[in-house]
C-alpha atoms as a PDB file:
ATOM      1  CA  UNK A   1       0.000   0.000   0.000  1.00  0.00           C
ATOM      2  CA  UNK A   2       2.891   2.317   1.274  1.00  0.00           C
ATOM      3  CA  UNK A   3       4.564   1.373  -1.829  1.00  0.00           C
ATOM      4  CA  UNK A   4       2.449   3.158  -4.626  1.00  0.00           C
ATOM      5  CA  UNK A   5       1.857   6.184  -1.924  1.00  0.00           C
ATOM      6  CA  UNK A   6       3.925   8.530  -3.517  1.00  0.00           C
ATOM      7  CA  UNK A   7       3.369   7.580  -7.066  1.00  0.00           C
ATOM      8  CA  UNK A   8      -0.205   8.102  -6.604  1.00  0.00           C
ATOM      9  CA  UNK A   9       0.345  11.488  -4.035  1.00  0.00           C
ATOM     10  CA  UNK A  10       2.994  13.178  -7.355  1.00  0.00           C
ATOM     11  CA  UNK A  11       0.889  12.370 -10.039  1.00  0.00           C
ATOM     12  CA  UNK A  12      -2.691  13.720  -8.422  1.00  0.00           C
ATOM     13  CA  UNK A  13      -0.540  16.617  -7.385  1.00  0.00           C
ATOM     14  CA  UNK A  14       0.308  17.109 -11.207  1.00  0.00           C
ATOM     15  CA  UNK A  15      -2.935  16.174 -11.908  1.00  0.00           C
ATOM     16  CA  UNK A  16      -4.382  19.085  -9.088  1.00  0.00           C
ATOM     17  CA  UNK A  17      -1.678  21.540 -10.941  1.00  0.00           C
ATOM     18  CA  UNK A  18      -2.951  20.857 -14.713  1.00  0.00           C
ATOM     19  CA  UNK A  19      -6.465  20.445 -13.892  1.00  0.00           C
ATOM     20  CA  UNK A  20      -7.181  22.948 -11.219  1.00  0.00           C
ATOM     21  CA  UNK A  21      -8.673  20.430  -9.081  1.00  0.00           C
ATOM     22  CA  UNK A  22      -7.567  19.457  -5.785  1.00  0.00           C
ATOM     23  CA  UNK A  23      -7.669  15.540  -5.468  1.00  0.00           C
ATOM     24  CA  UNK A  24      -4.418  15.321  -3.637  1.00  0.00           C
ATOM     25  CA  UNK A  25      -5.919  16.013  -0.219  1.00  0.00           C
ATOM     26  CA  UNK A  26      -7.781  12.801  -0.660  1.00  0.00           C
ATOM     27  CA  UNK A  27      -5.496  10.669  -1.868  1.00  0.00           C
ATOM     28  CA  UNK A  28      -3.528  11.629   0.997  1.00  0.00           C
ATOM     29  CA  UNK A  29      -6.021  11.154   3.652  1.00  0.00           C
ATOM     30  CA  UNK A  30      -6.476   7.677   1.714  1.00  0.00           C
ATOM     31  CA  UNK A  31      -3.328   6.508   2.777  1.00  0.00           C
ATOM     32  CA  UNK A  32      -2.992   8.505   5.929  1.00  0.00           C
ATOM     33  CA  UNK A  33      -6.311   6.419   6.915  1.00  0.00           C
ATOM     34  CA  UNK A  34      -4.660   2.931   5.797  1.00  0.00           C
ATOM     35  CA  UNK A  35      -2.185   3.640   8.136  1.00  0.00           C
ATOM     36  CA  UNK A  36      -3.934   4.635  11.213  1.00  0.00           C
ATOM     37  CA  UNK A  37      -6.174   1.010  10.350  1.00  0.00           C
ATOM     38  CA  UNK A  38      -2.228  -0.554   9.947  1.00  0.00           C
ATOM     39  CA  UNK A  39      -1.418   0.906  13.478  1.00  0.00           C
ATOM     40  CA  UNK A  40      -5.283   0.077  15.498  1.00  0.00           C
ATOM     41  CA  UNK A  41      -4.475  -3.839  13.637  1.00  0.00           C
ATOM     42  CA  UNK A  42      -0.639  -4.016  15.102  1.00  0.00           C
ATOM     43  CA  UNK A  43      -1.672  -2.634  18.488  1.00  0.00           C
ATOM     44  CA  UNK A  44      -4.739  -5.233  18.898  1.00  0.00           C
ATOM     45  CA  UNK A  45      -1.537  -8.037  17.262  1.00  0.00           C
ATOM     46  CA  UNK A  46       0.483  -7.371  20.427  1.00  0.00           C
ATOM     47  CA  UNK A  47      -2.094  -7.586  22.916  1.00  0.00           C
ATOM     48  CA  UNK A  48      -3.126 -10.591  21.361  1.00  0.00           C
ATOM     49  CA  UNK A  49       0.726 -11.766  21.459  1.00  0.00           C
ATOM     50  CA  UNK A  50       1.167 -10.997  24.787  1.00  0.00           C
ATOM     51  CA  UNK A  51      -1.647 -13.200  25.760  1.00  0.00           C
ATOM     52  CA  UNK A  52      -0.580 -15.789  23.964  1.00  0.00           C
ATOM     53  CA  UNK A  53       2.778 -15.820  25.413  1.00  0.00           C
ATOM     54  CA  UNK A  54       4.357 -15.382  21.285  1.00  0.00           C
ATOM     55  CA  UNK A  55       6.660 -13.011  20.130  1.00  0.00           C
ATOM     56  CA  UNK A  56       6.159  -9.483  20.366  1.00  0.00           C
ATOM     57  CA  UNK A  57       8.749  -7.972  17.896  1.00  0.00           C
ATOM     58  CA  UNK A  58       6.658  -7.941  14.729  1.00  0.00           C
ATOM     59  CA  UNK A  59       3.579  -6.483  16.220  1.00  0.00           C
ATOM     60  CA  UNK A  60       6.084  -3.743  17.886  1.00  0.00           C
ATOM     61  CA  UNK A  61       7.729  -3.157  14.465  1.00  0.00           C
ATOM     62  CA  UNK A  62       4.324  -3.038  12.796  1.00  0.00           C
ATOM     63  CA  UNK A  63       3.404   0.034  14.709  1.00  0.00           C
ATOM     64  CA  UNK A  64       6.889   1.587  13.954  1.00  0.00           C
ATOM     65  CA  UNK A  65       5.928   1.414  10.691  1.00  0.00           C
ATOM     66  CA  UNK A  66       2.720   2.653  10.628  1.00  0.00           C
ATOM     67  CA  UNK A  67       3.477   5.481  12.456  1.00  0.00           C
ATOM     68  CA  UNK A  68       6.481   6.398  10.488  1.00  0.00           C
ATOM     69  CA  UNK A  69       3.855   7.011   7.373  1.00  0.00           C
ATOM     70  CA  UNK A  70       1.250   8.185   9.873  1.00  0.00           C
ATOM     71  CA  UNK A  71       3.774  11.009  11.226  1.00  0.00           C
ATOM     72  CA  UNK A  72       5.047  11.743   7.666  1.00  0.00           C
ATOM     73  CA  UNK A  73       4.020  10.149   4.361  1.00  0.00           C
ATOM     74  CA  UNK A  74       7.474  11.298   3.574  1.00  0.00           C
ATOM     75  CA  UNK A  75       8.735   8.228   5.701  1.00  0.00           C
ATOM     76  CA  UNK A  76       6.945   5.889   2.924  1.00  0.00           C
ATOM     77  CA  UNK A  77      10.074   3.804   2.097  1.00  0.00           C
ATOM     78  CA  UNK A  78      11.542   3.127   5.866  1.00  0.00           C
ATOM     79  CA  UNK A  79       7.685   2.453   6.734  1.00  0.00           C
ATOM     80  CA  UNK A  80       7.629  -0.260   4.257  1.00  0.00           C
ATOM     81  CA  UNK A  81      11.318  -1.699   4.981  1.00  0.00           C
ATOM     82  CA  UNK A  82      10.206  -1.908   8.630  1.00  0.00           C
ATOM     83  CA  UNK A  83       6.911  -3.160   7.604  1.00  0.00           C
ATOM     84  CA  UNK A  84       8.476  -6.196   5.744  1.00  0.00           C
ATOM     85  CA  UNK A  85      10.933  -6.934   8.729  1.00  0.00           C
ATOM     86  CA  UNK A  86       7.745  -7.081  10.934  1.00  0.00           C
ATOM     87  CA  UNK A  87       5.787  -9.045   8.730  1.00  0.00           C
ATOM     88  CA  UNK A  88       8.143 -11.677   8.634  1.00  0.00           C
ATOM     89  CA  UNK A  89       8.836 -11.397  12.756  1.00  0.00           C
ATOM     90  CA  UNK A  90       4.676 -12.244  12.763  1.00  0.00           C
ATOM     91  CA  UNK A  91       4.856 -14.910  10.569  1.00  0.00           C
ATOM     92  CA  UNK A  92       7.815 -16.816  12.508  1.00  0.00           C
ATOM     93  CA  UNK A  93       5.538 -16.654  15.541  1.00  0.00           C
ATOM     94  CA  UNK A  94       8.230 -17.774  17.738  1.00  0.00           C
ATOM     95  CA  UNK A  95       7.256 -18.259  21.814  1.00  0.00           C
ATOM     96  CA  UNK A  96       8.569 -15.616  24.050  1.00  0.00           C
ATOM     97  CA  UNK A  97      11.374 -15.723  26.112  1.00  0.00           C
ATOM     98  CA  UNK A  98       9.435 -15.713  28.601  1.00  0.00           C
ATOM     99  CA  UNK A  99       6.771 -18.303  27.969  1.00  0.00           C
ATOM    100  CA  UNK A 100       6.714 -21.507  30.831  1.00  0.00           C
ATOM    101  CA  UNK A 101       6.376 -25.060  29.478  1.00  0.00           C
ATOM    102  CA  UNK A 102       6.585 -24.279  25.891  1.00  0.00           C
ATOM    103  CA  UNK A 103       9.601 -25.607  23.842  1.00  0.00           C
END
């Protein structure tokens, strides 16, 4: 999503400057919107890990990169670097260090 953010953001901008319209608010707020959703889903994915007694690194990077783009949709591409990294951290879903009995 974070990935076509700016392609979409320049080219309604150019689009806003030819046209006279002003579509680039939107298609900011778009985006801005996906990532506040992207930050509310990571929170409720490290409560949910926490209970669980798994991993909390990808849910904790999830939110770093959510609100890297929510802060700044400049911060697009280290949003989506640290997005992947936590993606994959959620997928492992590795116990905690601190989990009893599990192996």
């Amino acid at each position: 999503m974070f990935a076509v953010s700016w392609p979409v953001i320049f080219s309604t901008a150019a689009s806003d400057a030819f046209d006279g319209t002003s579509m680039t608010n939107g298609a900011g707020t778009f985006f801005y919107v996906m990532a506040a959703i992207g930050l509310i889903i990571n929170v409720i994915a490290l409560i949910q890990s926490k209970q669980h007694n798994i991993s909390i690194v990808g849910p904790v990077l999830g939110i770093i990169g959510n609100a890297l783009f929510f802060l700044s949709g400049a911060m697009a591409f280290p949003a989506m670097v640290v997005l992947i990294v936590g993606t994959v951290f959620v997928f492992l879903h590795h116990p905690s260090k601190n989990a009893r009995g599990v192996n």
